[in-house]
N, C-alpha and C. Protein backbone atom coordinates (compact mmCIF):
# COMPACT_ATOMS: atom_id res chain seq x y z
N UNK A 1 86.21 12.95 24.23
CA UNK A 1 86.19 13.16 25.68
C UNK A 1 84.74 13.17 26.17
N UNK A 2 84.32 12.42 27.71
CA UNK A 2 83.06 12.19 27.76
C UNK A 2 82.75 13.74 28.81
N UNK A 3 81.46 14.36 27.95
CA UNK A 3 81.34 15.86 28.25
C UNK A 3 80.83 15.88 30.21
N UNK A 4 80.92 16.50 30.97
CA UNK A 4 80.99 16.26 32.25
C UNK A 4 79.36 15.73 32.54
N UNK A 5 79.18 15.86 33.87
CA UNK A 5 77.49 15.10 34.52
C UNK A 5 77.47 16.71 34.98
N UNK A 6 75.78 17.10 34.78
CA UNK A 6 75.40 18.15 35.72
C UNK A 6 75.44 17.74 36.92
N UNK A 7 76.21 19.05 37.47
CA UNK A 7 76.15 19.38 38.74
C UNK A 7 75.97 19.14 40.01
N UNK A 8 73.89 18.61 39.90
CA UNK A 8 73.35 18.49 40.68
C UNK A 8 73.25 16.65 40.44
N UNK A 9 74.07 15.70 40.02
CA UNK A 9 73.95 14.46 39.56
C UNK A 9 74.09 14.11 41.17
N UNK A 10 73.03 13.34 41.42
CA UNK A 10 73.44 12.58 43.13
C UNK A 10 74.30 11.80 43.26
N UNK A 11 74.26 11.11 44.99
CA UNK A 11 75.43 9.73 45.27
C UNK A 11 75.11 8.44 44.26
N UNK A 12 76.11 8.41 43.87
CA UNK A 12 75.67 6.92 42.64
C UNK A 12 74.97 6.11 43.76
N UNK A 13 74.97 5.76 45.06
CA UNK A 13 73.95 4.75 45.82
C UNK A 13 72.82 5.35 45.53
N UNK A 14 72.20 6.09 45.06
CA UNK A 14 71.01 6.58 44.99
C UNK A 14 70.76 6.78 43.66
N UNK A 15 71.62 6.91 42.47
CA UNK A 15 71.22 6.21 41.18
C UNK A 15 70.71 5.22 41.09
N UNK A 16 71.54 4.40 42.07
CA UNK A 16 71.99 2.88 41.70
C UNK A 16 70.66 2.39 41.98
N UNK A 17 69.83 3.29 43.73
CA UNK A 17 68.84 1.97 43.76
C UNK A 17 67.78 2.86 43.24
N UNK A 18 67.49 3.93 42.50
CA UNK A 18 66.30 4.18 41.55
C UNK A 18 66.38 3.45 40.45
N UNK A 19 67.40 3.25 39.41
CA UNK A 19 67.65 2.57 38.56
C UNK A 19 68.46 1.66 38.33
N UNK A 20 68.97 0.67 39.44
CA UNK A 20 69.52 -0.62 39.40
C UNK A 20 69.91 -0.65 38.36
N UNK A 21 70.27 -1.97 37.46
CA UNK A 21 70.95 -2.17 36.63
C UNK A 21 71.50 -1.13 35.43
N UNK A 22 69.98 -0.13 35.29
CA UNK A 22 70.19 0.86 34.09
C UNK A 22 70.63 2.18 35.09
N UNK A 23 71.85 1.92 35.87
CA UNK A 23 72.47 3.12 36.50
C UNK A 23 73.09 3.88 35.38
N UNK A 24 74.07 3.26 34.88
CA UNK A 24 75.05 3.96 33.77
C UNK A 24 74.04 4.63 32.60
N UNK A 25 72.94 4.00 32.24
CA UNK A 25 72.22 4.56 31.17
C UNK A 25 71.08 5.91 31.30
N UNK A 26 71.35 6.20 32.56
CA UNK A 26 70.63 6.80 33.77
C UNK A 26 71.37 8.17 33.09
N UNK A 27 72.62 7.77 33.54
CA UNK A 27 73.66 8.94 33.63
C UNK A 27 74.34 9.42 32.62
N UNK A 28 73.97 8.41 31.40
CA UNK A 28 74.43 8.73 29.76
C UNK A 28 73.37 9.63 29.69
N UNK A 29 71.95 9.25 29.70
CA UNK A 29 70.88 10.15 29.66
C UNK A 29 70.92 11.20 29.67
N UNK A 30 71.23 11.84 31.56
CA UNK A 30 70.97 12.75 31.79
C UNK A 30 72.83 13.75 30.75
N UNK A 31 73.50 12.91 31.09
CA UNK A 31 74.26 13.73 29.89
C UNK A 31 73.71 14.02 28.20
N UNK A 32 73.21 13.07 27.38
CA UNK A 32 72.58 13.58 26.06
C UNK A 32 71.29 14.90 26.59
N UNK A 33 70.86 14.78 27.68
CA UNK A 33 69.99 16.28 28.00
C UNK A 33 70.53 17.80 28.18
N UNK A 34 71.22 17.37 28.85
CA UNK A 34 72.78 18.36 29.31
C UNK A 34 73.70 18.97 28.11
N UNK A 35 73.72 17.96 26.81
CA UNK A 35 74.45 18.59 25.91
C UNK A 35 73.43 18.53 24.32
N UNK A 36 73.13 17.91 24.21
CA UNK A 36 72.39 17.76 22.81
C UNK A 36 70.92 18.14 23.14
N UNK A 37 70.50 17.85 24.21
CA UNK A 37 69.48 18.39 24.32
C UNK A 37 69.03 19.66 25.27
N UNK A 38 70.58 20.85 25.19
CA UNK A 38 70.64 22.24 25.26
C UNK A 38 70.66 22.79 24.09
N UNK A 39 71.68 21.88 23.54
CA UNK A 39 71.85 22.45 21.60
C UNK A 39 70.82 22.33 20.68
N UNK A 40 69.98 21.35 21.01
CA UNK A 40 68.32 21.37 20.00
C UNK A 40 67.25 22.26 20.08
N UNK A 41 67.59 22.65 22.01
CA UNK A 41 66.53 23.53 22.00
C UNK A 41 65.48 22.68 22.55
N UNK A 42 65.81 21.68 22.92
CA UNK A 42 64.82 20.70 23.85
C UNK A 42 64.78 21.35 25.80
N UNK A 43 65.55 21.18 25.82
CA UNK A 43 66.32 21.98 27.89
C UNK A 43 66.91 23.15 27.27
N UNK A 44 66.46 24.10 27.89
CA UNK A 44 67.14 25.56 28.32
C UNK A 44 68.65 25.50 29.07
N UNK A 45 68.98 25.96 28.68
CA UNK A 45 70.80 26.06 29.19
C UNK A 45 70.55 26.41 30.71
N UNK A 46 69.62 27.32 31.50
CA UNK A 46 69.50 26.95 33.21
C UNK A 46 69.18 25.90 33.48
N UNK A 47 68.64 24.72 32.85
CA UNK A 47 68.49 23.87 33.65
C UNK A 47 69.47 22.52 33.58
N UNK A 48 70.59 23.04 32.97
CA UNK A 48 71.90 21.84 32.66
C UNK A 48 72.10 21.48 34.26
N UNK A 49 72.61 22.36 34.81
CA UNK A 49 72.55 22.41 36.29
C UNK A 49 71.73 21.64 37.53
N UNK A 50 70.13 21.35 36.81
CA UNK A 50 69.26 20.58 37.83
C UNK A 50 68.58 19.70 37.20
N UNK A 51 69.90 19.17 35.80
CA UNK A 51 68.96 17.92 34.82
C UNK A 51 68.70 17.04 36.17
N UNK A 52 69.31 16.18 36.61
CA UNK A 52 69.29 15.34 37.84
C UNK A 52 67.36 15.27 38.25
N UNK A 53 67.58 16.65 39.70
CA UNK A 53 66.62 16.87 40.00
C UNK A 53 65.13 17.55 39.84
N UNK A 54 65.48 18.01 38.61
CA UNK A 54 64.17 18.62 38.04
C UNK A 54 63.28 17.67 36.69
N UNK A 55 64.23 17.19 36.32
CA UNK A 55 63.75 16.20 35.20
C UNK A 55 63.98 14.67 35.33
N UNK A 56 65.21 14.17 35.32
CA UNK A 56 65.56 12.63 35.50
C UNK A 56 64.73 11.71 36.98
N UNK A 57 65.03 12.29 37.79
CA UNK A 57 64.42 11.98 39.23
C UNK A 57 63.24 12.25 39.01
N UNK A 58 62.78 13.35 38.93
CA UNK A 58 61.49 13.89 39.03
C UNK A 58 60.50 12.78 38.04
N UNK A 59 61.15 12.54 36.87
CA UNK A 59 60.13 11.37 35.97
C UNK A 59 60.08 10.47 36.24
N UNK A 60 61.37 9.55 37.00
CA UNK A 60 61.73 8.37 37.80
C UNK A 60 60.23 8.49 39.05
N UNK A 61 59.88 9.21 39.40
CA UNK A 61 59.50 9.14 40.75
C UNK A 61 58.10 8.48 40.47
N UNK A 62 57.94 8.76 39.43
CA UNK A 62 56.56 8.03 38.94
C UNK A 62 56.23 6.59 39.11
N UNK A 63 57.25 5.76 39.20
CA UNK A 63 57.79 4.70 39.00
C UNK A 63 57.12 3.76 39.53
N UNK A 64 56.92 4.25 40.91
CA UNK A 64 56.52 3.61 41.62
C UNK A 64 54.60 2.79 41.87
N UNK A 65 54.15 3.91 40.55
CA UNK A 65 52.44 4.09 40.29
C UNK A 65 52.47 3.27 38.97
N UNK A 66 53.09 2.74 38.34
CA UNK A 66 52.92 1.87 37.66
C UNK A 66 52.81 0.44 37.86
N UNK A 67 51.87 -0.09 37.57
CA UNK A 67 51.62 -1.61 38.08
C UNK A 67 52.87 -2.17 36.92
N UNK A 68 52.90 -3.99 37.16
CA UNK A 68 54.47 -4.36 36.64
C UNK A 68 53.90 -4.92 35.45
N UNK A 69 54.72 -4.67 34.29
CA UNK A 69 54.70 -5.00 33.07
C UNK A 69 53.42 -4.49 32.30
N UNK A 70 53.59 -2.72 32.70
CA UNK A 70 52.21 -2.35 31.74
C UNK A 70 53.05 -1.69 30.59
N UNK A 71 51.65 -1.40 29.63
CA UNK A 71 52.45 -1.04 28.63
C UNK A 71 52.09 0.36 28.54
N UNK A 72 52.84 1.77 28.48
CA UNK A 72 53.33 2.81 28.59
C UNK A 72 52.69 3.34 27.29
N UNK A 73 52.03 4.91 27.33
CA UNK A 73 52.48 5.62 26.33
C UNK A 73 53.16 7.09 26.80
N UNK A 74 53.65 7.90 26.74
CA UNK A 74 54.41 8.73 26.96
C UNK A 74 53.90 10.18 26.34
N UNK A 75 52.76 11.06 26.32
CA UNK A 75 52.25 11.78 25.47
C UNK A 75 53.22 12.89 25.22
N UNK A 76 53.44 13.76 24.14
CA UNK A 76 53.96 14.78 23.76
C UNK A 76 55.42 14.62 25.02
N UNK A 77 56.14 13.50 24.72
CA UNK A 77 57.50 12.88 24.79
C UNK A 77 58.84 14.37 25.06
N UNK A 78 58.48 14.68 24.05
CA UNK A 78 59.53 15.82 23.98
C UNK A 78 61.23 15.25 24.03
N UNK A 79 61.72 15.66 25.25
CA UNK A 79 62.91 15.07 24.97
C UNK A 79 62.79 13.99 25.95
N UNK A 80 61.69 13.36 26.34
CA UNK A 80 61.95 11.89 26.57
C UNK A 80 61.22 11.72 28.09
N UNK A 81 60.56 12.82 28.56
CA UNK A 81 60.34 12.75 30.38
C UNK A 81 58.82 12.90 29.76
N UNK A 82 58.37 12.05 30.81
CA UNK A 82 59.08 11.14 32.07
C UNK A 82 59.15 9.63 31.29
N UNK A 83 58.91 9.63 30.28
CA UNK A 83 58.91 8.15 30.00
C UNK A 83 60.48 7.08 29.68
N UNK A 84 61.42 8.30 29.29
CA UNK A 84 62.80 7.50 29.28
C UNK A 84 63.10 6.75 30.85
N UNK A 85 63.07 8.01 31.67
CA UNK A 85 63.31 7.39 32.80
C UNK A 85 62.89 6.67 33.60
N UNK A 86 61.55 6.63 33.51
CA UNK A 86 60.60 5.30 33.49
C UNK A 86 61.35 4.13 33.15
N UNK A 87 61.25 4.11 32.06
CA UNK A 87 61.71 2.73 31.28
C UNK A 87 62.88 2.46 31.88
N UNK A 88 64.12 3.43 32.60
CA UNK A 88 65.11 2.87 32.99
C UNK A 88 64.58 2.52 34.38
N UNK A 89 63.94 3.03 35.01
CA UNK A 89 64.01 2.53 36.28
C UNK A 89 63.26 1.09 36.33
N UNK A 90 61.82 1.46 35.27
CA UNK A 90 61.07 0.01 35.24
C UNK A 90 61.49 -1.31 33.73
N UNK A 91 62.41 -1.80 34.04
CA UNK A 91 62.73 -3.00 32.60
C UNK A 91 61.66 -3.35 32.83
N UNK A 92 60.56 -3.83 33.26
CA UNK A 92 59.46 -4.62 33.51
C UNK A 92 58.48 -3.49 32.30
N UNK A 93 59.01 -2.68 31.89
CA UNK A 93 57.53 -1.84 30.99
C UNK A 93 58.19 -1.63 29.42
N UNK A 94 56.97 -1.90 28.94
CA UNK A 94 56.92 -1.02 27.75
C UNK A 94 56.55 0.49 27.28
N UNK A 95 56.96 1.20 26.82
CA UNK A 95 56.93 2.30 26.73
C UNK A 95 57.12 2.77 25.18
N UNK A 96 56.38 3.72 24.84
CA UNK A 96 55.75 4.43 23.65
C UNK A 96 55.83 5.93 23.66
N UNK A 97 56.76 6.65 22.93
CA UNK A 97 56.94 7.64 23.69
C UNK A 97 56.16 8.63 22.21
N UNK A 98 55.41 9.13 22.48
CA UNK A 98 54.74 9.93 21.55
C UNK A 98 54.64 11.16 21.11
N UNK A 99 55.70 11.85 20.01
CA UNK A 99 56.06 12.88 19.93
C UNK A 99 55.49 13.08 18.26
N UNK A 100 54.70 14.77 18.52
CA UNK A 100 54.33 14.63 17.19
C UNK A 100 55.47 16.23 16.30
N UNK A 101 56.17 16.76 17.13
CA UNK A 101 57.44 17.07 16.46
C UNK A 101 58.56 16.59 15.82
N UNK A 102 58.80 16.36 14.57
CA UNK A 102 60.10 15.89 13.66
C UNK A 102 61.18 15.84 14.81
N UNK A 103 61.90 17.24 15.03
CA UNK A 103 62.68 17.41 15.15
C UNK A 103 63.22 16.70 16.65
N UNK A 104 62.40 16.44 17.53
CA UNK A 104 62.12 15.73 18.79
C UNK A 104 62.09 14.56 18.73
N UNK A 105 61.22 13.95 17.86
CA UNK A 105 60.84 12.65 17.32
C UNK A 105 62.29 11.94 17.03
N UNK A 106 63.09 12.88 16.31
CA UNK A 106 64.51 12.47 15.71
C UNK A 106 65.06 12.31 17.01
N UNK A 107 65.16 13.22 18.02
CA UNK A 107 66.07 13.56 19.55
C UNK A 107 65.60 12.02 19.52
N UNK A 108 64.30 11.57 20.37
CA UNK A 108 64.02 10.77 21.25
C UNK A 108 64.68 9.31 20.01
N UNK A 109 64.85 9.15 18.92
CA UNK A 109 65.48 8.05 18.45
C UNK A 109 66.58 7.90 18.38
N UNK A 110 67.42 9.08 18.43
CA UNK A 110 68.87 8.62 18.62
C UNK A 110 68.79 7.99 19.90
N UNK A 111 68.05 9.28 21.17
CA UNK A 111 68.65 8.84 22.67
C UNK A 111 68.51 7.22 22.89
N UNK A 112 67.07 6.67 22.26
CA UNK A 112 66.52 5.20 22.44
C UNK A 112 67.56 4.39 22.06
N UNK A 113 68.32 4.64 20.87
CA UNK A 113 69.18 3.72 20.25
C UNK A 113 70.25 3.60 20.78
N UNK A 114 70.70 5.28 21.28
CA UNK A 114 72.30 4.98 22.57
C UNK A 114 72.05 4.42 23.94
N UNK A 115 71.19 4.55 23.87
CA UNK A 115 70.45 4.12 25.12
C UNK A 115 70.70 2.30 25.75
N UNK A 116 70.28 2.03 24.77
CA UNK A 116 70.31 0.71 24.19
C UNK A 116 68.76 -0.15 24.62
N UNK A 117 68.13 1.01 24.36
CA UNK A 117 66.40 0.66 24.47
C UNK A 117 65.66 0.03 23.85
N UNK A 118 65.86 0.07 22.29
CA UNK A 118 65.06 -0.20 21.34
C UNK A 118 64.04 -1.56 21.67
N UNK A 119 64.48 -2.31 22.39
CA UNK A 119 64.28 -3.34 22.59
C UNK A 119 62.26 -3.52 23.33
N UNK A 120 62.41 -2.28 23.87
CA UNK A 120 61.27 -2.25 24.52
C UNK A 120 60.43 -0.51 24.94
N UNK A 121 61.70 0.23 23.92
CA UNK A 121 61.21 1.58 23.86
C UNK A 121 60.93 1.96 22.54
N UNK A 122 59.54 2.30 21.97
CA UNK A 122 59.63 2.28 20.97
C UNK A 122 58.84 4.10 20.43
N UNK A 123 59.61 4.80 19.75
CA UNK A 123 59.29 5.81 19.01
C UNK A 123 58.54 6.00 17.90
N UNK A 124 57.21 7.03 18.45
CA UNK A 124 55.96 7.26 17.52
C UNK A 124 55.77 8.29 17.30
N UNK A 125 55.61 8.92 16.02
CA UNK A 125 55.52 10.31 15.63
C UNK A 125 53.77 10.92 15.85
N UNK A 126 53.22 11.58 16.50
CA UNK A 126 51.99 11.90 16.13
C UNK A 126 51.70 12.86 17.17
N UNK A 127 49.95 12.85 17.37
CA UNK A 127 49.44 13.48 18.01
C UNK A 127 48.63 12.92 19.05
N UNK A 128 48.40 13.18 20.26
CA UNK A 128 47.49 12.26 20.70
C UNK A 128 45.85 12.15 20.41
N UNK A 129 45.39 13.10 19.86
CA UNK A 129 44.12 13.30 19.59
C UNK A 129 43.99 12.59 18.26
N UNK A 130 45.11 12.38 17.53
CA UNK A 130 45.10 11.82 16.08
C UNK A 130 45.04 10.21 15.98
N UNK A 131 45.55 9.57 17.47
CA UNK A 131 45.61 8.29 17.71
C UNK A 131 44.79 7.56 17.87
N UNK A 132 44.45 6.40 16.83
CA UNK A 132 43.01 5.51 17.01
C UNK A 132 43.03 4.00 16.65
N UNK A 133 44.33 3.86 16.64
CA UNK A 133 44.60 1.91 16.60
C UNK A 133 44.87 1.34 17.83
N UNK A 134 44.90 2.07 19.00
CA UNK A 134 45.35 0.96 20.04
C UNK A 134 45.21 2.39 21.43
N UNK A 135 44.83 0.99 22.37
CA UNK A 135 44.96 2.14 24.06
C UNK A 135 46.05 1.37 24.76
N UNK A 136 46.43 2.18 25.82
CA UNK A 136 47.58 1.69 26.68
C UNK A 136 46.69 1.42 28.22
N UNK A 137 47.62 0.67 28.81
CA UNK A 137 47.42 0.56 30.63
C UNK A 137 47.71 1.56 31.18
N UNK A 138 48.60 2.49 30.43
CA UNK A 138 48.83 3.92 31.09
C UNK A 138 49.46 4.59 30.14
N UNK A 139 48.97 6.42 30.62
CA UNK A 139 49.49 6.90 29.84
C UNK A 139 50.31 8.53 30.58
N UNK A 140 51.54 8.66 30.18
CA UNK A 140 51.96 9.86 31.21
C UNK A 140 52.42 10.87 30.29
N UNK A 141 51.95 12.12 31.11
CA UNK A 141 52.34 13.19 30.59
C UNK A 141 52.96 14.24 31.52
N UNK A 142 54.09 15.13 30.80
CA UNK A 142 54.56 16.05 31.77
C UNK A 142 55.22 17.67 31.21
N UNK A 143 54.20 18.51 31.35
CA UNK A 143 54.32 20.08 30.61
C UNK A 143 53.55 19.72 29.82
N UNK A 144 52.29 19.13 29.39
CA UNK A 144 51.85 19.19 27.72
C UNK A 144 50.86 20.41 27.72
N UNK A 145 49.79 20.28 28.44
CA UNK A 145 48.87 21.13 28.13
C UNK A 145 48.13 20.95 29.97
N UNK A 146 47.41 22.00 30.29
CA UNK A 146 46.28 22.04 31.49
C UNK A 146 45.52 20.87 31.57
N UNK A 147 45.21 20.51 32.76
CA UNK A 147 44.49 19.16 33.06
C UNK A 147 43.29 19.11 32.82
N UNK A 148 42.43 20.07 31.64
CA UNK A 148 41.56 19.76 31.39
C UNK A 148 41.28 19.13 29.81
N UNK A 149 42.63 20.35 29.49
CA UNK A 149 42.84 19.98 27.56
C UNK A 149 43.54 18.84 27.61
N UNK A 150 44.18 18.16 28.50
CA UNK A 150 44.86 17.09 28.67
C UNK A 150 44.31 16.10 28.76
N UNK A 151 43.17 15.70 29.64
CA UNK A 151 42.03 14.97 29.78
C UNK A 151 41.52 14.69 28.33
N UNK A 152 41.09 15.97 27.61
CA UNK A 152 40.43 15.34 26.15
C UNK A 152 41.27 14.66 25.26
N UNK A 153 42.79 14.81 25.31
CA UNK A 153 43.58 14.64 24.42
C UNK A 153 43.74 12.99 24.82
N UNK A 154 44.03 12.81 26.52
CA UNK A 154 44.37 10.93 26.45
C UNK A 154 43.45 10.32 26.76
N UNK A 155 41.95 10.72 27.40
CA UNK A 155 41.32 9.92 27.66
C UNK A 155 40.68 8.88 26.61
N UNK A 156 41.26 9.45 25.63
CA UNK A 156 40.64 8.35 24.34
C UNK A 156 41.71 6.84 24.26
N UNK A 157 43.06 7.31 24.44
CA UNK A 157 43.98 6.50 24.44
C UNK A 157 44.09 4.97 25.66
N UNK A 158 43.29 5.63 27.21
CA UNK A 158 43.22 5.03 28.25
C UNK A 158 42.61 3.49 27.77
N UNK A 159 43.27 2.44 28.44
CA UNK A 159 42.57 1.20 28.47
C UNK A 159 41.11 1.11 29.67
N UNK A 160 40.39 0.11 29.80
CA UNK A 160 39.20 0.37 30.27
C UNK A 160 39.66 0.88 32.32
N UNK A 161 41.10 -0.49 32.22
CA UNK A 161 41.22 -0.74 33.75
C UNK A 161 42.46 0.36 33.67
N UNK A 162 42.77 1.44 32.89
CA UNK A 162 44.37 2.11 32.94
C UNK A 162 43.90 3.16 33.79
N UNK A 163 45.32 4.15 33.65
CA UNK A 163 45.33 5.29 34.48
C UNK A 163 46.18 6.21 33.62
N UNK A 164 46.07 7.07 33.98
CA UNK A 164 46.99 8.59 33.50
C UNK A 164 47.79 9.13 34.50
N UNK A 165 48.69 9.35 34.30
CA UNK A 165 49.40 10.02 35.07
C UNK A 165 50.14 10.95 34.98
N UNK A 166 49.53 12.36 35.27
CA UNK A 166 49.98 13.20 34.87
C UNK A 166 51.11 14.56 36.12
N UNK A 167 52.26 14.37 35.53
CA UNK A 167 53.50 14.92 36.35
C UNK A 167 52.55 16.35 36.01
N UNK A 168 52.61 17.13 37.78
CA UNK A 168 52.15 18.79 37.65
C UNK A 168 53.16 19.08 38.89
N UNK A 169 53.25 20.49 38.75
CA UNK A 169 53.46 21.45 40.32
C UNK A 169 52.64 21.63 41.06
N UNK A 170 52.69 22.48 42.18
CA UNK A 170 52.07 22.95 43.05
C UNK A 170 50.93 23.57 42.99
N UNK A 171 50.51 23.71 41.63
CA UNK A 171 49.11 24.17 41.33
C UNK A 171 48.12 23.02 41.15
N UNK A 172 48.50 22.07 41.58
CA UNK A 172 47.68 20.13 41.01
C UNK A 172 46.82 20.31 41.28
N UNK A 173 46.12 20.97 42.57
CA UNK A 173 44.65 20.45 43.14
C UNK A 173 43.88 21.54 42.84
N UNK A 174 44.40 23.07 41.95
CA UNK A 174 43.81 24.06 41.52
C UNK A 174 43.39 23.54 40.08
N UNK A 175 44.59 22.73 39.32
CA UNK A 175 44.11 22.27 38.23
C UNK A 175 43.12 20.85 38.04
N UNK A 176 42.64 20.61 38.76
CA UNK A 176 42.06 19.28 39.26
C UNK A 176 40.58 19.98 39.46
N UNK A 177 40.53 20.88 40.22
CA UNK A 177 39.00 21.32 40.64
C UNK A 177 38.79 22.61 39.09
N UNK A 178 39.79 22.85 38.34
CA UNK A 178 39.03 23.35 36.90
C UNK A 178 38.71 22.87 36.00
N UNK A 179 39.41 21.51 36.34
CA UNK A 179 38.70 20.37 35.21
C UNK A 179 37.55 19.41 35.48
N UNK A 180 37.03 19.93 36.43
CA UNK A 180 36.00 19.04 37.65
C UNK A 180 34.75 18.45 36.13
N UNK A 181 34.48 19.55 35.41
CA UNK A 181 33.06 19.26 34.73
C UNK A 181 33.71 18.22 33.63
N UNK A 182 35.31 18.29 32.89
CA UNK A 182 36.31 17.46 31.94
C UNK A 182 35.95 16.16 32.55
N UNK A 183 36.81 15.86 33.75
CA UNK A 183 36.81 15.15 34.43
C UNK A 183 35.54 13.78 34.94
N UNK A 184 34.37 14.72 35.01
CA UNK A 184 32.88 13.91 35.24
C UNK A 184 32.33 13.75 33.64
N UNK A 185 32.97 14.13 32.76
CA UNK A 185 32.39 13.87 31.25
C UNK A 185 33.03 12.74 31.20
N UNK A 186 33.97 12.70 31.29
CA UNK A 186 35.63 11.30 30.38
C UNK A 186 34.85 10.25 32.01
N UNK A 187 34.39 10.71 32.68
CA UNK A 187 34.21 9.72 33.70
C UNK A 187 35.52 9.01 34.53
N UNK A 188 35.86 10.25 34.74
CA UNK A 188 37.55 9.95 35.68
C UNK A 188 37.39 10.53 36.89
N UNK A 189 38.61 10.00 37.81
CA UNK A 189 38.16 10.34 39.22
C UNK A 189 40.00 10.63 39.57
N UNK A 190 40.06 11.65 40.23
CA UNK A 190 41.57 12.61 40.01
C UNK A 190 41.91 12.26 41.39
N UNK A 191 43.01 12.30 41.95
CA UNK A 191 43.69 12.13 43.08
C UNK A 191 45.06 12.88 43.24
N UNK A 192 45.39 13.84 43.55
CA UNK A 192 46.89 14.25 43.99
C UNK A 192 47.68 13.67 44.37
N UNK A 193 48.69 13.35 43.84
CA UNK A 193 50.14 12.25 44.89
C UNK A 193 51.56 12.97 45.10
N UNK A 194 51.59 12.81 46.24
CA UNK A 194 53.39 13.25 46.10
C UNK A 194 53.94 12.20 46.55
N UNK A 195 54.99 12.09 45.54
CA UNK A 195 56.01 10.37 45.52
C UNK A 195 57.10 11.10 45.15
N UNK A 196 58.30 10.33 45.91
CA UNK A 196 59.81 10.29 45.07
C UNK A 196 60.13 9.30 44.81
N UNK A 197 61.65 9.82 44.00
CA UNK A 197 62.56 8.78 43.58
C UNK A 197 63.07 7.39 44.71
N UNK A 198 63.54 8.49 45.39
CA UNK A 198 64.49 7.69 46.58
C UNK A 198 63.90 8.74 47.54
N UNK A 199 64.13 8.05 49.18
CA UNK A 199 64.08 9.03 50.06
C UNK A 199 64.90 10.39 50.59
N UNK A 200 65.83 10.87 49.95
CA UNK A 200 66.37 11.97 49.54
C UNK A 200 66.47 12.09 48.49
N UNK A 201 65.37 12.58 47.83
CA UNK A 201 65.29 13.10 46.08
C UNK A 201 63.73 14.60 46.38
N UNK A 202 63.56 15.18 45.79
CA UNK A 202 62.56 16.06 46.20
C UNK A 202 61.51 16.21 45.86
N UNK A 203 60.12 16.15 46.49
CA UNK A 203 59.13 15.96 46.50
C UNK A 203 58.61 15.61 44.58
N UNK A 204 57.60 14.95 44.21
CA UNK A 204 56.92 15.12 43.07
C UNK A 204 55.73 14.94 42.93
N UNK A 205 54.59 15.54 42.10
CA UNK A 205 53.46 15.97 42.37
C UNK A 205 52.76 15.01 41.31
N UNK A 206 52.07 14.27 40.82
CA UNK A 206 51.21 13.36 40.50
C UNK A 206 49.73 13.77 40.39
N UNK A 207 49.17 13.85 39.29
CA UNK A 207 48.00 13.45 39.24
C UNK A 207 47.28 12.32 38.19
N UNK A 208 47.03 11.43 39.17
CA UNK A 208 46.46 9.93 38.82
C UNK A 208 45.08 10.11 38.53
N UNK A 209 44.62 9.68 37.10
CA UNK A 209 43.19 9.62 36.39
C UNK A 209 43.36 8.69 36.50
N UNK A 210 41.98 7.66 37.00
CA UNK A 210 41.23 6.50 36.62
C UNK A 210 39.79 6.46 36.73
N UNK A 211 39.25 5.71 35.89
CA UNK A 211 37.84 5.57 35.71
C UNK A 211 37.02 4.88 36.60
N UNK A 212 35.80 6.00 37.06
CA UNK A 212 35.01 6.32 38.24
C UNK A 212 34.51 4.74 38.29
């Protein structure tokens, strides 16, 4: 039996036009978060309720700051945000989702494979500070660490012309002016964004690194 959709799952017209074709895989998603990824210990059992709008949408909303056909890394991945939903909303990207937990690492390969991602989502076990064969056009992160320890960890990963993009709350422009001296070392220049999914989806907070 297919286990129910949280709660807060919107009008499928508003699946449909964040993630066009990958609607249904949208909504398998946010179900493997809802149930396997309450039982791993990836999502807290309060937030089965606002997988939708606190996580799926909320990583989707990014979507729109990605130039077309870049190639993605996804730092400390976890159970897959924002970069799964990325990838569903953008087929045009590649994506690298970079988890240096086993047990996560395992999550994010089943979800890729039910997903029916593999094709262009591909799962990497590590660290980002440990990474030194290759940079991306972008790289996103969301909960990893403060925007200053965050800065040291991807700015190594950044391509010359990329960006970072890092999903924060309402504290963005407090964490932006404590990383001011991070920030003028890595030679990045920070900007606050609020973007959504769709025009009824709820606000999301952005902060875009690119080089000064």
């Amino acid at each position: 039996m297919t286990a129910p959709q949280p709660a807060d799952r919107p009008d499928g017209q508003v699946v449909e036009a964040v993630f066009g074709a990958y609607a249904a895989e949208a909504a398998a998603y946010a179900e493997i978060l809802a149930t396997r990824g309450v039982e791993w210990g990836l999502v807290g059992p309060r937030e089965i309720d606002r997988i939708w709008g606190r996580h799926v949408l909320n990583s989707a909303a990014m979507a729109a700051l990605v130039p077309h056909g870049a190639d993605v890394v996804d730092v400390g991945s976890g159970a897959g945000l924002p970069g799964i939903p990325l990838a569903l909303a953008r087929p045009d990207l590649t994506v690298t989702l970079l988890e240096p937990l086993e047990r996560r690492d395992e999550f994010l390969r089943l979800a890729v494979a039910e997903l029916g991602l593999d094709d262009r989502v591909q799962c990497r076990r590590g660290r980002a500070e440990a990474v030194s064969d290759r940079t991306w056009r972008v790289v996103t992160a969301r909960a990893v660490a403060p925007l200053d320890r965050l800065v040291r960890w991807t700015a190594p990963l950044l391509s010359p012309t990329g960006q970072i993009l890092a999903l924060k709350g309402e504290s963005a422009p407090a964490e932006v002016e404590k990383a001011r001296h991070t920030l003028r070392k890595a030679r990045l220049h920070a900007e606050v964004l609020v973007v959504r999914a769709h025009p009824t989806t709820d606000d999301t907070r952005v902060v875009r690194l690119r080089r000064s």
